[in-house]
Protein backbone atom coordinates (compact mmCIF):
# COMPACT_ATOMS: atom_id res chain seq x y z
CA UNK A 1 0.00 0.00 0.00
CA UNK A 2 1.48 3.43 -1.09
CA UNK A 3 0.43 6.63 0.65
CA UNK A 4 1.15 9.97 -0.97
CA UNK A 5 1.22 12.62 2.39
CA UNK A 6 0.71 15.95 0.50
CA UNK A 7 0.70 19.29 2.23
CA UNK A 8 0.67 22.64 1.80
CA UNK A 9 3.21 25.23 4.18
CA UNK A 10 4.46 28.66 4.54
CA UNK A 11 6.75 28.47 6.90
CA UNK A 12 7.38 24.81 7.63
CA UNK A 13 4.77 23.78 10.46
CA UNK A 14 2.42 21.95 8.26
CA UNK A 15 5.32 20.04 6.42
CA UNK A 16 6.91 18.77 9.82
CA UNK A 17 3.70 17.12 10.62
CA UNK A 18 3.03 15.46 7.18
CA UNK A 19 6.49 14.90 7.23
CA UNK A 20 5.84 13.25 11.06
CA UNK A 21 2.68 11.51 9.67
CA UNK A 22 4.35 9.57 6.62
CA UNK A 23 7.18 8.38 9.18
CA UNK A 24 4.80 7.19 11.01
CA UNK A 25 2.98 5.00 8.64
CA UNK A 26 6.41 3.69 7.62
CA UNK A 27 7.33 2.46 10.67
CA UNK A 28 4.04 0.71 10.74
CA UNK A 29 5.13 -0.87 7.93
CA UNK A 30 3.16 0.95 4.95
CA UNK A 31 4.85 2.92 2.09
CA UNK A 32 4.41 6.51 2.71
CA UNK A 33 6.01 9.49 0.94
CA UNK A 34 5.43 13.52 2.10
CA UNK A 35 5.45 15.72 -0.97
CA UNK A 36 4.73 19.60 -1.05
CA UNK A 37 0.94 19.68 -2.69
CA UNK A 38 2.52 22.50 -5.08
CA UNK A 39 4.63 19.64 -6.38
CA UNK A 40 2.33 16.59 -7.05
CA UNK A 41 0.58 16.10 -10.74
CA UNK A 42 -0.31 12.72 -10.84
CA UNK A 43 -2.27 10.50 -8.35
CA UNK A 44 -1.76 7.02 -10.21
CA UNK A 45 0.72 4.75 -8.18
CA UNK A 46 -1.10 6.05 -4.61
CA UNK A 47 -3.47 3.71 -2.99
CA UNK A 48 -4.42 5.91 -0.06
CA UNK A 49 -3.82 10.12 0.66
CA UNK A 50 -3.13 12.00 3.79
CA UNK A 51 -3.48 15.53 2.53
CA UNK A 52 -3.12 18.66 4.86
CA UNK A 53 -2.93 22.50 4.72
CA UNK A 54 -1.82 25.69 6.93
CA UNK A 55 -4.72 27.68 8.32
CA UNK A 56 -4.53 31.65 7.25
CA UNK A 57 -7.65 33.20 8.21
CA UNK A 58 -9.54 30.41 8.56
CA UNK A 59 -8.66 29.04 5.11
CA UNK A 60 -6.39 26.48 3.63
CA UNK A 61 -3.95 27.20 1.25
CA UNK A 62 -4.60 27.10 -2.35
CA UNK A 63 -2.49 24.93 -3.43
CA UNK A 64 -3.72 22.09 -1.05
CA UNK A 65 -7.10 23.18 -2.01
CA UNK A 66 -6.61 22.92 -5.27
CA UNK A 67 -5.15 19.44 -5.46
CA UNK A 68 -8.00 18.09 -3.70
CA UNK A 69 -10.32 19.83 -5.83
CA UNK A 70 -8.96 19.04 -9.12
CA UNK A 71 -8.37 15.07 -8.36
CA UNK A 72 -12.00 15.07 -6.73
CA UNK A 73 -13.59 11.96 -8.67
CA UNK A 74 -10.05 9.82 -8.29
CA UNK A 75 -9.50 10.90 -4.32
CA UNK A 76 -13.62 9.91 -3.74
CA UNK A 77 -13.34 6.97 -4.42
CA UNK A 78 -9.48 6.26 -2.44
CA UNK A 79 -9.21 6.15 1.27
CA UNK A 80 -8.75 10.19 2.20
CA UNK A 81 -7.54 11.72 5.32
CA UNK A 82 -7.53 15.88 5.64
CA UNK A 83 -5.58 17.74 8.16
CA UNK A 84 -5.45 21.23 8.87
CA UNK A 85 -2.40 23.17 10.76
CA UNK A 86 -3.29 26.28 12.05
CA UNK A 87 -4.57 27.78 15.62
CA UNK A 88 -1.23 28.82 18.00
CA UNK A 89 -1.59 28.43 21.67
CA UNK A 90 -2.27 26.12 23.86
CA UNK A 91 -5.87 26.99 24.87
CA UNK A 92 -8.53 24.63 22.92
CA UNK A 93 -11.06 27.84 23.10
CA UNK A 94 -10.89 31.45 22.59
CA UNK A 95 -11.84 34.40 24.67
CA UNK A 96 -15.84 34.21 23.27
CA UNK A 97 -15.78 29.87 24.06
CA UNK A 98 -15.50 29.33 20.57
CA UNK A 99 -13.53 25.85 20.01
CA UNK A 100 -10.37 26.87 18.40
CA UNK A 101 -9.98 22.88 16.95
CA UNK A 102 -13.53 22.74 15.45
CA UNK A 103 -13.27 22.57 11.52
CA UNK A 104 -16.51 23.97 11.14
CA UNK A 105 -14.62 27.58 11.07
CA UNK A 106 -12.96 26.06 8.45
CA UNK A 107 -13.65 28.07 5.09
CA UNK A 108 -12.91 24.96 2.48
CA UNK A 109 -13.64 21.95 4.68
CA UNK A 110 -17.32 21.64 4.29
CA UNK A 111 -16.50 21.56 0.63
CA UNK A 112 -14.08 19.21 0.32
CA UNK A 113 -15.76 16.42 2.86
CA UNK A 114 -18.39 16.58 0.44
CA UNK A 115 -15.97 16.19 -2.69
CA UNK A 116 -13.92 13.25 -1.27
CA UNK A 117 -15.39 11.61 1.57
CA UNK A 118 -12.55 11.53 3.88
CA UNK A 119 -12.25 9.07 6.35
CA UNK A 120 -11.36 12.03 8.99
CA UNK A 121 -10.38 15.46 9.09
CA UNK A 122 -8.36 16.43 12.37
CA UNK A 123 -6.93 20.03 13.47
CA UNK A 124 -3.50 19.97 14.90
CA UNK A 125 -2.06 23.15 16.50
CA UNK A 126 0.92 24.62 14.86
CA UNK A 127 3.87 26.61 15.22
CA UNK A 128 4.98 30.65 15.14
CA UNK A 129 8.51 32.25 14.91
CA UNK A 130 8.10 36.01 14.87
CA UNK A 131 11.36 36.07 13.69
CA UNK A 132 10.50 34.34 10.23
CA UNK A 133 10.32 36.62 7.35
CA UNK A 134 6.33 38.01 6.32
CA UNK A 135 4.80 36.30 3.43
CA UNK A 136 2.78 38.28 1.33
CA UNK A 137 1.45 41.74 2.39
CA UNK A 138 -1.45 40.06 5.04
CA UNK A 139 0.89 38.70 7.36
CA UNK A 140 3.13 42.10 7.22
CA UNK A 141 0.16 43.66 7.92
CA UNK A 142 -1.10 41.67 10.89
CA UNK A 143 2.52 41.54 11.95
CA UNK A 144 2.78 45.33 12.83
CA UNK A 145 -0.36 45.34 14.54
CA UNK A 146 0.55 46.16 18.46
CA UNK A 147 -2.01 43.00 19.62
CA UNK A 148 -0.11 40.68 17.15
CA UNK A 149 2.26 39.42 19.63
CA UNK A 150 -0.65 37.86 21.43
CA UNK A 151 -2.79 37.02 18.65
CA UNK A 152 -0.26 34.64 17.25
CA UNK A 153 2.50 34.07 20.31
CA UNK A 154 5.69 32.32 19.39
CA UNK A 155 6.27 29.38 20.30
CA UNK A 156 5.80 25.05 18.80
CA UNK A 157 2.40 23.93 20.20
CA UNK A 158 2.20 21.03 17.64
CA UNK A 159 0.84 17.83 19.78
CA UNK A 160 3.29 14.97 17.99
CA UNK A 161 1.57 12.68 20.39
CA UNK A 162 -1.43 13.46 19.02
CA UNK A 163 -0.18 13.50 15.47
CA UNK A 164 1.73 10.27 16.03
CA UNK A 165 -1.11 8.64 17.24
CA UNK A 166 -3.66 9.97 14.58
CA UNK A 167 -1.03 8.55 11.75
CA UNK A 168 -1.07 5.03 13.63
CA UNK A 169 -5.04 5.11 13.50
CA UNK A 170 -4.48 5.43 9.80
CA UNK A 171 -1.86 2.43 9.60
CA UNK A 172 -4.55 0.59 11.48
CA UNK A 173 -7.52 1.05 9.00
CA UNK A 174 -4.88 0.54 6.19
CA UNK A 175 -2.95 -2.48 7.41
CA UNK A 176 -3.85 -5.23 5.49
CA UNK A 177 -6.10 -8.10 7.19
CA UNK A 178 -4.27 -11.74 7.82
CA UNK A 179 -5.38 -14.30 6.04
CA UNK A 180 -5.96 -16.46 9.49
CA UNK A 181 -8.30 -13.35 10.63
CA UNK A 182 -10.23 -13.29 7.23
């Protein structure tokens, strides 16, 4: 069984996960490969996708987006897991109660469970370095902002227990089934 672990990052977050995700699945024994989504044009020779984006304001990045969208019919009918990388912190609600982990805030999500059918979609904390350069004039933006520093505080809060165990649930529902158990 070959896994294709695509993902979409700006400033590396996302990418050590899928990166964390596809180790995983090898060690249980399953081919798995992590590949920037930017990068990946054909499908054929995966039997089963992990495929994951960075949050900006509440959206995934288009290039993740668009993979899933344009291999919609082939991914539907393949087994399909979605993760997103995004809130900082590690409080699981903001100030107004609102679940910080609940992909329902999600701008694309609703769209894409429809499109594929994945078997899950899970929402894994990420990382901030203030000291990484601004990408694109948003984040510059936000950046200068005097509340910024506690909007988005620096500092890894990705869970790799979490993420480790999430990736062996996959292995498990992937591993094949012994012919003594059939």
């Amino acid at each position: 069984m070959s896994i294709l672990v695509a993902y979409a990052s700006r400033h590396g977050a996302t990418q050590g996960i899928a990166e964390r995700i596809a180790r995983q699945l090898r060690a249980a024994g399953l081919e798995a490969e992590a590949r920037p989504a930017k990068e990946v044009r054909d499908l054929a020779g995966y039997d089963a996708f992990v495929i994951g984006s960075a949050v900006y304001l509440f959206h995934w990045m288009k290039e993740a987006t668009e993979l899933v969208r344009r291999n919609r019919t082939f991914l539907a009918g393949r087994p399909v897991w979605l993760f997103s990388c995004g809130p900082l912190g590690t409080e699981t609600t903001d100030a107004e109660g609102h679940d910080l982990l609940d992909e329902s805030e999600l701008k694309e999500i609703a769209e894409l469970r429809a499109a594929v059918h994945p078997r899950d979609h899970r929402v894994f904390f990420g990382a901030f370095d203030h000291h990484m350069k601004a990408v694109g004039f948003t984040e510059r933006f936000v950046r200068m902002m005097p509340a910024a520093r506690a909007l988005f505080p620096d500092g890894d809060f990705r869970d790799w227990t979490a993420i480790e165990a999430w990736a062996d649930g996959i292995a498990h529902e992937l591993a094949p089934v012994p012919a003594s158990r059939r």
